[in-house]
Protein backbone atom coordinates (compact mmCIF):
# COMPACT_ATOMS: atom_id res chain seq x y z
CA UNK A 1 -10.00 20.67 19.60
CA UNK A 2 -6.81 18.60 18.09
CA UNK A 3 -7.84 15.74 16.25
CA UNK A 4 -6.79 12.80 18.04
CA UNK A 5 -5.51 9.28 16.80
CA UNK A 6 -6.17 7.45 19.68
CA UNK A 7 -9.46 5.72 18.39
CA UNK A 8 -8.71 5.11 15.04
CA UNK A 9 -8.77 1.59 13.53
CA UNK A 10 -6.09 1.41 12.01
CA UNK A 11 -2.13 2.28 12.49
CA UNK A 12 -1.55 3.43 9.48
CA UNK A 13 -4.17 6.93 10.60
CA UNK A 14 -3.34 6.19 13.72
CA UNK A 15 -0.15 5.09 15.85
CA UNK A 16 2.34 5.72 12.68
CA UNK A 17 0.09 8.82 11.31
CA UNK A 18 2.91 11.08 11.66
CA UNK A 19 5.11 9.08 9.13
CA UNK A 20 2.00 8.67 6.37
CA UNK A 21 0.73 12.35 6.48
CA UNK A 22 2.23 13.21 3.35
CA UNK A 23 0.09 10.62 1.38
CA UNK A 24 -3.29 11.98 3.31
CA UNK A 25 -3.98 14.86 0.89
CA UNK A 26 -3.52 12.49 -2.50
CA UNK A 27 -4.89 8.95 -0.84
CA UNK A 28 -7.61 9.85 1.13
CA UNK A 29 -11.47 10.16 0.02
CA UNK A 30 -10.29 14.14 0.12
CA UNK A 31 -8.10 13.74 -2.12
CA UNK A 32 -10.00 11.57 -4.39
CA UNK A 33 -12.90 13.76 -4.69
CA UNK A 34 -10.86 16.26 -5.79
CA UNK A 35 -9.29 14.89 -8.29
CA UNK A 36 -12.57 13.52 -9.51
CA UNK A 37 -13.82 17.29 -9.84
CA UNK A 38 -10.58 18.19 -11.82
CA UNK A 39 -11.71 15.39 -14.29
CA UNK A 40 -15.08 16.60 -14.33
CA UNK A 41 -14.05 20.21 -14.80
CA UNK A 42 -11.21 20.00 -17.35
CA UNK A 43 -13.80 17.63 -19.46
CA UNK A 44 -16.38 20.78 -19.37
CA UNK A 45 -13.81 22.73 -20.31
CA UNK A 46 -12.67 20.43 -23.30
CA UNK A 47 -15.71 19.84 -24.72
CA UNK A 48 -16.29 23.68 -24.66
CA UNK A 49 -13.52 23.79 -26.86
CA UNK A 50 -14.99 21.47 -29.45
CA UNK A 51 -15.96 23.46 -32.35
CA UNK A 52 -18.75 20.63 -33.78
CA UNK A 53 -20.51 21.04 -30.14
CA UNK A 54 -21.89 23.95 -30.85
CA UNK A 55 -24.65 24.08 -27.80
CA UNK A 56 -21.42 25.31 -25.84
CA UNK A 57 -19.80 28.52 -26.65
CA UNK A 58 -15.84 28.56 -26.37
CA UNK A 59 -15.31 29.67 -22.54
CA UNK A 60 -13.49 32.77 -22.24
CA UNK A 61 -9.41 32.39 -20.39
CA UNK A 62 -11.65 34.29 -17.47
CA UNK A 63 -14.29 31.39 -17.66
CA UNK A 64 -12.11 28.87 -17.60
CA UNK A 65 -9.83 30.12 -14.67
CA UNK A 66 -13.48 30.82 -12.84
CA UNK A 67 -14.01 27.32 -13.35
CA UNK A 68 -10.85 25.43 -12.18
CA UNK A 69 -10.63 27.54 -8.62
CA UNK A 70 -13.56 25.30 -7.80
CA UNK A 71 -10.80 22.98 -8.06
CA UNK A 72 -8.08 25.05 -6.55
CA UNK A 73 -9.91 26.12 -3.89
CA UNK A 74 -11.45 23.17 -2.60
CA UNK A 75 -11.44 22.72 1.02
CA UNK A 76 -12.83 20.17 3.31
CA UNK A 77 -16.23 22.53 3.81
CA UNK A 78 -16.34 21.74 0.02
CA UNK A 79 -15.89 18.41 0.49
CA UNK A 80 -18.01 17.48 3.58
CA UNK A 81 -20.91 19.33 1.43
CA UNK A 82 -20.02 16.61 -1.62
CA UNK A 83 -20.55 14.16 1.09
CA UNK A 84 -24.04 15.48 2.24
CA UNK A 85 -24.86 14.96 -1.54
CA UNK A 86 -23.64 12.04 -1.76
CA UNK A 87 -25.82 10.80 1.57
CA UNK A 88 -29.01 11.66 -1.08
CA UNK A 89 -27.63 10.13 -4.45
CA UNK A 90 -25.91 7.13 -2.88
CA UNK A 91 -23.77 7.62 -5.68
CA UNK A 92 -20.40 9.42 -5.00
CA UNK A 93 -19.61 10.60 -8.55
CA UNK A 94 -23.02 11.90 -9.28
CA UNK A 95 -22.47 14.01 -6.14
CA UNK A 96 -19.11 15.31 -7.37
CA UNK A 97 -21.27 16.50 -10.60
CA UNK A 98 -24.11 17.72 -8.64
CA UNK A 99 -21.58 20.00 -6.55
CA UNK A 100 -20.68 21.24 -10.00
CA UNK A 101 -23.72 22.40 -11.16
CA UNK A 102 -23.90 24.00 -7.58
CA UNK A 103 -20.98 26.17 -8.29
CA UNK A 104 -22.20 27.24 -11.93
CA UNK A 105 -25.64 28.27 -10.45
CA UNK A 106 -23.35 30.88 -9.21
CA UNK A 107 -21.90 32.02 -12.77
CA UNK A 108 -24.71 33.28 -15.09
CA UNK A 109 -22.49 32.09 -18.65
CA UNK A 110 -21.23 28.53 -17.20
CA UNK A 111 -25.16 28.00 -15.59
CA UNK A 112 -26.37 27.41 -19.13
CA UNK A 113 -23.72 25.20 -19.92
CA UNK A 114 -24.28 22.80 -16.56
CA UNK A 115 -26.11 19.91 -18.34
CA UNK A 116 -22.68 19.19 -20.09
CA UNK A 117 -20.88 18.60 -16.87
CA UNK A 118 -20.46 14.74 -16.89
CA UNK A 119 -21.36 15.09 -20.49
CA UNK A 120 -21.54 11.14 -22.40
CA UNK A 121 -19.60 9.22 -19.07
CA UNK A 122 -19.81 6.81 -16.86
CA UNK A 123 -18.57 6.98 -13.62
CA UNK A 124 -15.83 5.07 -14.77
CA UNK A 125 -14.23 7.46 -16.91
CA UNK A 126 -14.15 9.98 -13.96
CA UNK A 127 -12.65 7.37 -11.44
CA UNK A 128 -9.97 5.68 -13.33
CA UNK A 129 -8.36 9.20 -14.31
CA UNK A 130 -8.67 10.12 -10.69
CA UNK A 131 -6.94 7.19 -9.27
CA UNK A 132 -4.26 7.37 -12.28
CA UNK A 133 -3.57 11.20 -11.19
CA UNK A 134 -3.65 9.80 -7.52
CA UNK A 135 -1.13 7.23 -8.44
CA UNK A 136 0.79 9.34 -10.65
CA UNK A 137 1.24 12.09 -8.43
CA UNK A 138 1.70 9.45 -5.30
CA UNK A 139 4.45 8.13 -6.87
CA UNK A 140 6.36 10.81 -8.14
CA UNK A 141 6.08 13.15 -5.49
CA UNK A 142 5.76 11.18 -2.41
CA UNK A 143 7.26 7.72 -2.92
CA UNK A 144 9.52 7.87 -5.65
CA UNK A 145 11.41 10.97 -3.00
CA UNK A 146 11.23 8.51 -0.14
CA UNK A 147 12.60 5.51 -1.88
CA UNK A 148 15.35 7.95 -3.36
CA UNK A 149 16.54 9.21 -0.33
CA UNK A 150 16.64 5.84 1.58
CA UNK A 151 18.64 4.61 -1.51
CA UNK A 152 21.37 7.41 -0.85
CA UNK A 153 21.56 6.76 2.38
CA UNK A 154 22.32 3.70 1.44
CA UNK A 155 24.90 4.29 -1.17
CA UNK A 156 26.58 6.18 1.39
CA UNK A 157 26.56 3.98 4.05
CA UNK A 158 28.20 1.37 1.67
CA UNK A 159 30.89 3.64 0.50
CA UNK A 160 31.49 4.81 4.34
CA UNK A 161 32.28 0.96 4.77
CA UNK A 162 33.68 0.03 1.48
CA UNK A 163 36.76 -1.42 3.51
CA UNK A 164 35.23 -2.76 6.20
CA UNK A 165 35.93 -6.30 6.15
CA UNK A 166 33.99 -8.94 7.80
CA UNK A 167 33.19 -12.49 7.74
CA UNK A 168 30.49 -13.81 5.40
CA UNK A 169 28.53 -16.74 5.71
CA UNK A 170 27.03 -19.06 2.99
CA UNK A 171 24.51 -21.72 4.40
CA UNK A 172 24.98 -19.45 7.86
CA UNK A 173 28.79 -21.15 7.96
CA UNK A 174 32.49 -19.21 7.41
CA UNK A 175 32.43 -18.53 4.16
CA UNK A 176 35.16 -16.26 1.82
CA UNK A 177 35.41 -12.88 3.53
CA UNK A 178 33.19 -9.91 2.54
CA UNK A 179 33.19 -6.18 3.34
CA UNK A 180 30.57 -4.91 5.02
CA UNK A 181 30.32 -1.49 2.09
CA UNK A 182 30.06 -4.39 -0.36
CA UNK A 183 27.09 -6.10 1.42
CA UNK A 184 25.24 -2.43 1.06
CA UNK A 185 26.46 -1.92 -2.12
CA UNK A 186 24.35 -4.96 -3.40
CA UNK A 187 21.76 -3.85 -1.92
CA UNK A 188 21.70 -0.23 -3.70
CA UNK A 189 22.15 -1.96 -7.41
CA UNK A 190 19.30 -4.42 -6.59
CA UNK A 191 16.97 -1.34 -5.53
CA UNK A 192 18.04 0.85 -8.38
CA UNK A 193 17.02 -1.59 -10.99
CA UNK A 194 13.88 -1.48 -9.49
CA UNK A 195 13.45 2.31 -8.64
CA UNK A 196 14.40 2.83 -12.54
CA UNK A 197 11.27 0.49 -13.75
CA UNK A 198 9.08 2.25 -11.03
CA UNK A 199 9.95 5.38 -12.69
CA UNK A 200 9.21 3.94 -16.14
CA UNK A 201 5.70 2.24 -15.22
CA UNK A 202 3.36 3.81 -17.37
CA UNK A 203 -0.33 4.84 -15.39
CA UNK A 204 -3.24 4.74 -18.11
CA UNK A 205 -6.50 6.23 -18.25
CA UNK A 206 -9.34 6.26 -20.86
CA UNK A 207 -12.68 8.00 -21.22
CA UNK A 208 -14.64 6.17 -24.17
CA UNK A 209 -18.19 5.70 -22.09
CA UNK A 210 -20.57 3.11 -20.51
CA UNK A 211 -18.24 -0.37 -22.39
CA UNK A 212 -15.98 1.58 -23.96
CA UNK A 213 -17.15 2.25 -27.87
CA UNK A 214 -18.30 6.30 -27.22
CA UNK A 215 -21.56 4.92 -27.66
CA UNK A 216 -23.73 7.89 -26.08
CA UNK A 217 -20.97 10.21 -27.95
CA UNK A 218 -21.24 9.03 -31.34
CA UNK A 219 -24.83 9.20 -31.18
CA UNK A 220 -25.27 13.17 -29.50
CA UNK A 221 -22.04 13.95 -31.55
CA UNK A 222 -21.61 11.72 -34.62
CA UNK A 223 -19.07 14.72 -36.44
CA UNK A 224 -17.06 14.87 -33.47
CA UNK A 225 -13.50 12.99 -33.94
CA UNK A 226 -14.13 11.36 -30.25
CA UNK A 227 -11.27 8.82 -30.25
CA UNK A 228 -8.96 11.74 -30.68
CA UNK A 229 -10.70 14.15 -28.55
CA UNK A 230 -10.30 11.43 -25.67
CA UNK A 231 -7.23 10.71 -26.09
CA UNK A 232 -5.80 14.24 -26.41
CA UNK A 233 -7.82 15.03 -23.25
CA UNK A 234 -6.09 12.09 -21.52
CA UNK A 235 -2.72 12.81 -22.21
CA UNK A 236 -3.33 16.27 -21.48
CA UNK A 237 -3.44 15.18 -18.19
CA UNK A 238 0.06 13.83 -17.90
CA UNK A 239 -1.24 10.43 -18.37
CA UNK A 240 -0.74 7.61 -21.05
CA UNK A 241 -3.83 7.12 -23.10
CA UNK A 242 -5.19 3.55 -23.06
CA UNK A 243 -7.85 3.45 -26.42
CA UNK A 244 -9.31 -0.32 -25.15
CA UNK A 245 -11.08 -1.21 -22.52
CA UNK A 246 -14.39 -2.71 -21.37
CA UNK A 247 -16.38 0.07 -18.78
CA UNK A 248 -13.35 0.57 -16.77
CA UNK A 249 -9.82 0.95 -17.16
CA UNK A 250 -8.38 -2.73 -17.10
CA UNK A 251 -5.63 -1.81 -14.36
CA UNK A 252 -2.91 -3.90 -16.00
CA UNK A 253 -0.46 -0.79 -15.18
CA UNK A 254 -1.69 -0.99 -11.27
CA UNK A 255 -0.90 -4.42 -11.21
CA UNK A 256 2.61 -3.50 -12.95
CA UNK A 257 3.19 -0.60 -10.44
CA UNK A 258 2.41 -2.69 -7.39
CA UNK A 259 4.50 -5.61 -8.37
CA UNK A 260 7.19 -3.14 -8.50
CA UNK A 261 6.52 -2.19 -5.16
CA UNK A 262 6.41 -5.66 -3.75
CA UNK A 263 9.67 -6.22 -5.16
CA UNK A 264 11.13 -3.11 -3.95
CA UNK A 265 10.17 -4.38 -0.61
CA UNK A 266 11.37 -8.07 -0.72
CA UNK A 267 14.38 -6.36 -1.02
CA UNK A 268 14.23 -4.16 2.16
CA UNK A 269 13.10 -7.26 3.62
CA UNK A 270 16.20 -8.97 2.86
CA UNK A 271 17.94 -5.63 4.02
CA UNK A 272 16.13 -6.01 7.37
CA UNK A 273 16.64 -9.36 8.07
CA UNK A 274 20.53 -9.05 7.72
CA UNK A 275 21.46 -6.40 9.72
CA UNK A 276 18.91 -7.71 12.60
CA UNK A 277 21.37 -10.73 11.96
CA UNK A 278 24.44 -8.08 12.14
CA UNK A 279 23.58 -6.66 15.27
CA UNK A 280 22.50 -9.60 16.86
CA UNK A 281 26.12 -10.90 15.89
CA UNK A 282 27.91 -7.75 17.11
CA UNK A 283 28.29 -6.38 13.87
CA UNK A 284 26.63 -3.43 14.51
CA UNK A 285 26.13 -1.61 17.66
CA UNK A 286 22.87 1.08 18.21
CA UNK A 287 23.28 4.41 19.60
CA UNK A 288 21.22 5.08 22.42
CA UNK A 289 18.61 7.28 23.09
CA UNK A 290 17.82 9.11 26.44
CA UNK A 291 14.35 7.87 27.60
CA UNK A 292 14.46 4.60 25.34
CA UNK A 293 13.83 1.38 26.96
CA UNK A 294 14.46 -1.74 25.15
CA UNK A 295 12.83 -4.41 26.81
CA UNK A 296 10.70 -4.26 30.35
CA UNK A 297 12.60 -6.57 32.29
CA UNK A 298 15.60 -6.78 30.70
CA UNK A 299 17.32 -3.08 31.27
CA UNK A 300 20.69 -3.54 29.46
CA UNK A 301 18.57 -4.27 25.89
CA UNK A 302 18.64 -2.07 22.69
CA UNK A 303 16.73 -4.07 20.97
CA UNK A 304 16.47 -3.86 16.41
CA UNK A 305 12.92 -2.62 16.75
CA UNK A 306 13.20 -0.20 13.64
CA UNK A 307 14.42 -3.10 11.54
CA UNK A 308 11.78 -5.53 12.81
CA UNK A 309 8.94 -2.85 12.77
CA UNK A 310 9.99 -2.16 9.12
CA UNK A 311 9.91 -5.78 8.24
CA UNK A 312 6.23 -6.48 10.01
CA UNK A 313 5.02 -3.33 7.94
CA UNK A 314 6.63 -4.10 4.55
CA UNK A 315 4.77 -7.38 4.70
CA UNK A 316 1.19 -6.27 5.63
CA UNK A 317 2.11 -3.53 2.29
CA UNK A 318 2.89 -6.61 0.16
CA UNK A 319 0.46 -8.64 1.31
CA UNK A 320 -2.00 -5.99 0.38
CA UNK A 321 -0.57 -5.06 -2.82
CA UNK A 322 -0.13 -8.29 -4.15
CA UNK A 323 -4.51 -8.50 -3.26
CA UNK A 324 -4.75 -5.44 -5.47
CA UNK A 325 -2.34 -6.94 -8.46
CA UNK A 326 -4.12 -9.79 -8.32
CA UNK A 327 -8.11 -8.61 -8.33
CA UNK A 328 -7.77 -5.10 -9.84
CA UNK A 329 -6.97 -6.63 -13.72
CA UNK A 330 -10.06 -8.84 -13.28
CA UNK A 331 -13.42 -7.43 -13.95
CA UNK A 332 -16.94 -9.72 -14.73
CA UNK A 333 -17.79 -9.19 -18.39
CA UNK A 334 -17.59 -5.39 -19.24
CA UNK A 335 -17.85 -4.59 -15.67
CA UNK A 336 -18.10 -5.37 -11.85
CA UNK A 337 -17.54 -3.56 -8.82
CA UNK A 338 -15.24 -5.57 -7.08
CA UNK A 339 -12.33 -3.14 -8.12
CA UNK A 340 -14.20 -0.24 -6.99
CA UNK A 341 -13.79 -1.03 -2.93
CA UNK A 342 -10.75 -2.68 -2.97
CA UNK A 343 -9.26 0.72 -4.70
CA UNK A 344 -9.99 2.55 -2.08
CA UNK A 345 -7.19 0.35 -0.06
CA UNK A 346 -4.50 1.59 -2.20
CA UNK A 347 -3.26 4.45 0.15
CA UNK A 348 -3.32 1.97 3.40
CA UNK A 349 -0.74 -0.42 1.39
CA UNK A 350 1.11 2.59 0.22
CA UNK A 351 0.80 3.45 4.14
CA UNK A 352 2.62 0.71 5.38
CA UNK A 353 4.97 1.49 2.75
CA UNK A 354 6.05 4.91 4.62
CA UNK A 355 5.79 3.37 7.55
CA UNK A 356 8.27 0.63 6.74
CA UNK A 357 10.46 2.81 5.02
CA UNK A 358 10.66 5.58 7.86
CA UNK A 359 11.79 2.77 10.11
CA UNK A 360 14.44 1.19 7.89
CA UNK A 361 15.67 4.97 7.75
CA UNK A 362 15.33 5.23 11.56
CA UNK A 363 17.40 2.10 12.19
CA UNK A 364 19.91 2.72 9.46
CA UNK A 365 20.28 6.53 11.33
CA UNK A 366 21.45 4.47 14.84
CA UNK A 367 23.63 1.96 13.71
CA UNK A 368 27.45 1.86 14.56
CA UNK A 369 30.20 -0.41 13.40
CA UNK A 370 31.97 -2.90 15.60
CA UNK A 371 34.95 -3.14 13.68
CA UNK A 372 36.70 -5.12 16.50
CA UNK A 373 34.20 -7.28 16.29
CA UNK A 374 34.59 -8.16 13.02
CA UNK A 375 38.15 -8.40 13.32
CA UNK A 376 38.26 -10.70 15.82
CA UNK A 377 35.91 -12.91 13.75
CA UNK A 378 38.05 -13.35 10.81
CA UNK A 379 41.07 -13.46 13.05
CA UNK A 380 39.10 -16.92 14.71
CA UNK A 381 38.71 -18.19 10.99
CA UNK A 382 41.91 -18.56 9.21
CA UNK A 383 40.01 -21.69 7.42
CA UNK A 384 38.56 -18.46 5.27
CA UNK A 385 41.90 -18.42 3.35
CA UNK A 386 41.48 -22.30 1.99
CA UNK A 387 39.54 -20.81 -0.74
CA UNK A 388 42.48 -19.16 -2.20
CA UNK A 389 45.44 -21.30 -1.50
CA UNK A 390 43.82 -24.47 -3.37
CA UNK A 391 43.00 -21.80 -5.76
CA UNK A 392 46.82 -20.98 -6.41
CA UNK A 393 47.40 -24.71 -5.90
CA UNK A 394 45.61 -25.07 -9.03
CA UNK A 395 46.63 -22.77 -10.98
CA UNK A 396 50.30 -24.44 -10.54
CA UNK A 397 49.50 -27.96 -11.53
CA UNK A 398 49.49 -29.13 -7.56
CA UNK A 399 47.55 -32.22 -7.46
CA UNK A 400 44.40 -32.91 -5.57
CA UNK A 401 44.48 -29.28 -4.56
CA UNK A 402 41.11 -28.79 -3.69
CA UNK A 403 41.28 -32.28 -1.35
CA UNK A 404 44.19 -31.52 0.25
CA UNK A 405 43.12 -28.83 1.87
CA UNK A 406 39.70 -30.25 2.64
CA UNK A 407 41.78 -32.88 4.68
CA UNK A 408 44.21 -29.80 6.50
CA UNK A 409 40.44 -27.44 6.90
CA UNK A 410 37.83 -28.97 7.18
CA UNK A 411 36.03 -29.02 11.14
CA UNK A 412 39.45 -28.14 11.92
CA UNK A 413 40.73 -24.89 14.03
CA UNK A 414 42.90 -23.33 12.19
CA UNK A 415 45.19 -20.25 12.84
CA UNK A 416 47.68 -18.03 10.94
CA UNK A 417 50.77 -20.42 12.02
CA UNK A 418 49.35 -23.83 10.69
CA UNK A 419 47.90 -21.70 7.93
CA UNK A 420 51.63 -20.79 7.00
CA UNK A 421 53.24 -23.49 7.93
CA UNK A 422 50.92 -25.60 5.01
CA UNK A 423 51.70 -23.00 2.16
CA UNK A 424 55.89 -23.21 2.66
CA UNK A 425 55.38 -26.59 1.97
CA UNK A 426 53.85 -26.29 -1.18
CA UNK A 427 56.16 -26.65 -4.61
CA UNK A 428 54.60 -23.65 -5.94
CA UNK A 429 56.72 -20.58 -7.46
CA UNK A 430 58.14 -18.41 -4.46
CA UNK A 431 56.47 -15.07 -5.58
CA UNK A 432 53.40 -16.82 -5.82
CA UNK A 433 54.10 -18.31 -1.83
CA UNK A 434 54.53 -14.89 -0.64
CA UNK A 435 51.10 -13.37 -1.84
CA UNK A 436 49.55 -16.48 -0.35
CA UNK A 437 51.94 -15.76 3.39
CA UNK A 438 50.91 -12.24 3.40
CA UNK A 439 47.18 -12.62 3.19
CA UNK A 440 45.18 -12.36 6.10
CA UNK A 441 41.03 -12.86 6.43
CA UNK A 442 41.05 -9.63 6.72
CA UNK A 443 42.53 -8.63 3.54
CA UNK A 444 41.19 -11.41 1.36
CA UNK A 445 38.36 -9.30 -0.03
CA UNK A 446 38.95 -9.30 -3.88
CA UNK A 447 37.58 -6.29 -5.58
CA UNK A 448 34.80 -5.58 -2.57
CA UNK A 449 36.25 -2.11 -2.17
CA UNK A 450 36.38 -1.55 -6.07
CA UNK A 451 33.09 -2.69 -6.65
CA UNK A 452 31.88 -0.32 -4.14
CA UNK A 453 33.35 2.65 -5.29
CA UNK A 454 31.36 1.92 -8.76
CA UNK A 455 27.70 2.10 -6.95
């Protein structure tokens, strides 16, 4: 029988499952078990290695490959059995470790060597390197794609429009004219700042024991080099060693990596916002869809839903990441477990994430200019070109430039002939009387296209 979303509690595994499935296998308590019996395993396997602990003899390549298929092939029979552990520890680590010493009951070499599985840790050193892999493979192989991808849609969209000009608005009035590839274009710098420090955010992890000295190590060990061990062991897993902390990993580096995210996000909320504004100002038109209805009453509506359903979602994400900046860096003394729930949340913000940004891709995919639209709104607004005529006025020692054509603008209609008939009266040079007669709204745009063309 299909699994079925209809009861679940949430949207995130439930109405919008479809656009978070790729985060299920590395966010969900699947997905952190296994990571947490990679940890375990590659630790056995390191400390194996250790020449000074000599009650383990150097696993053979054959042991060792033996060894991480646990890993490899671990299945959700493997993981429902961690669970039925886990129902008789009440401890979900221990369980992960007891499943180990299941498996090498099986193998008659690694069965002498079980005791060393979790050997001188605390559950702590097992969980923070599961959540950093978790994190570290979240973002690199499912968000960092996503936000890459909506980013280049992006870019293109801009440069598709680079000379579409349109009428902006400062305060929500007329305001200098814009293009709408140059509104887009903003956009794309703003969130490649970002996606560059979300790249560069680097995810920690330690494994130094019960508050962080190797206490239990230096005393079943004390010739072992254990501050170099760990940290070769840490970075060995693609992560950056961190060499102090209390009992757990501070999370300074979550709190980094979610504040990028929340910014990332403020920005799509900014997107969102403006082009509901666009459409809802004719800007934009939306293609529709056979079967779609956009309102039920209303039949001739195509309503922004994508735009608003991305903007409802990005702020449930950053309302719940900003919860997990904000708690995860702050622990009681050398250790509470206030982080340890709210962790578990991490792939329901990172949910609304996808959601959000499958919808802003969604909307973006229906949207089609209304160039006449915009057109005819610059054509209604030749008070746009005051800007640069009192400009000009300036530059030419005209007097009062800037009131003068306060007086002649402003709450005034104005329109290309009283426009033109203002500027030949002006004592300015003739060559500089032309340029100001052949600009239109429409073409007053500066360097919009040129800027652009550099994104």
């Amino acid at each position: 029988m299909a699994h079925s979303t209809i009861k679940s509690i949430t949207p995130v595994d439930g109405r919008y499952q479809s656009k978070t499935k790729n985060l299920q296998e590395l966010f969900s308590e699947f997905g952190l078990i296994k990571n947490r019996l990679f940890v375990e395993l590659s630790w056995l396997i390191t400390l194996s290695d250790e020449d000074k602990i000599i009650e383990i003899a150097k696993l053979s390549e054959d042991d060792i490959n033996w060894l991480l298929k646990i890993h490899d092939d671990f299945d959700e029979e493997d993981a429902n059995r961690v669970k039925e552990i886990e129902r008789v520890t009440n401890h979900d680590v221990k369980a992960v470790e007891y499943f180990i010493k299941e498996k090498l009951s099986d193998h008659a070499i690694l069965t002498k060597v079980s005791e060393f599985t979790h050997f001188a840790c605390t559950s702590e050193d097992i969980n923070n390197l599961s959540y950093a892999i978790m994190l570290s493979e979240g973002r690199d192989m499912v968000v960092l794609p996503e936000l890459y991808q909506l980013t280049d849609e992006l870019s293109n969209f801009a440069h598709q429009y680079k000379s579409t000009a349109m009428m902006a608005r400062t305060h929500g009035q007329p305001a200098t004219p814009t293009t709408m590839g140059k509104e887009i274009a903003n956009v794309v710098y703003r969130l490649q700042r970002q996606l560059l420090q979300l790249e560069n955010v680097d995810i920690l992890g330690k494994i130094n024991g019960a508050v962080g000295n190797y206490n239990a190590h230096a005393i079943a060990y004390p010739n072992v080099d254990w501050m170099n061990l760990a940290q070769d062991f840490v970075e060995e897993l693609n992560l950056e060693f961190n060499p102090y902390t209390t009992q757990i990993e501070p999370h300074d580096y979550m709190a980094e990596l979610f504040h990028n995210l929340i910014r990332i996000n403020v920005i799509f909320i900014d997107l969102c916002r403006d082009i509901w504004g666009y459409i809802s100002l004719g800007f934009f038109k939306q293609k529709v869809i056979a079967g779609e209805v956009g309102s039920s009453t209303m039949p001739h509506k195509v309503n922004p839903i994508d735009f608003e359903n991305a903007e409802g979602n990005l702020g449930l994400a950053n309302a719940m990441l900003q919860h997990l900046a904000e708690k995860l860096p702050i622990s009681r003394f050398q250790r509470d477990l206030t982080d340890s729930t709210v962790l578990r949340s991490m792939g329901t913000a990172l949910g609304h994430c996808m959601i959000a940004w499958s919808s802003l891709t969604k909307g973006l995919g229906k949207l089609e200019i209304n160039e006449q639209i915009m057109r005819d709104e610059l054509d209604k607004n030749w008070t746009l070109l005051a800007e640069p005529i009192q400009t000009v006025m300036r530059r030419y020692g005209v007097e009062n430039a800037y009131e003068k054509l306060k007086d002649l603008t402003r709450g005034a209609t104005m329109d290309k002939a009283t426009i033109h008939a203002f500027i030949n009266t002006l004592n300015i040079p003739n060559e500089a009387k032309s340029k100001l007669l052949d600009l239109t709204p429409a073409n007053y745009i500066g360097y919009a296209v040129e800027q652009t063309e550099l994104i």
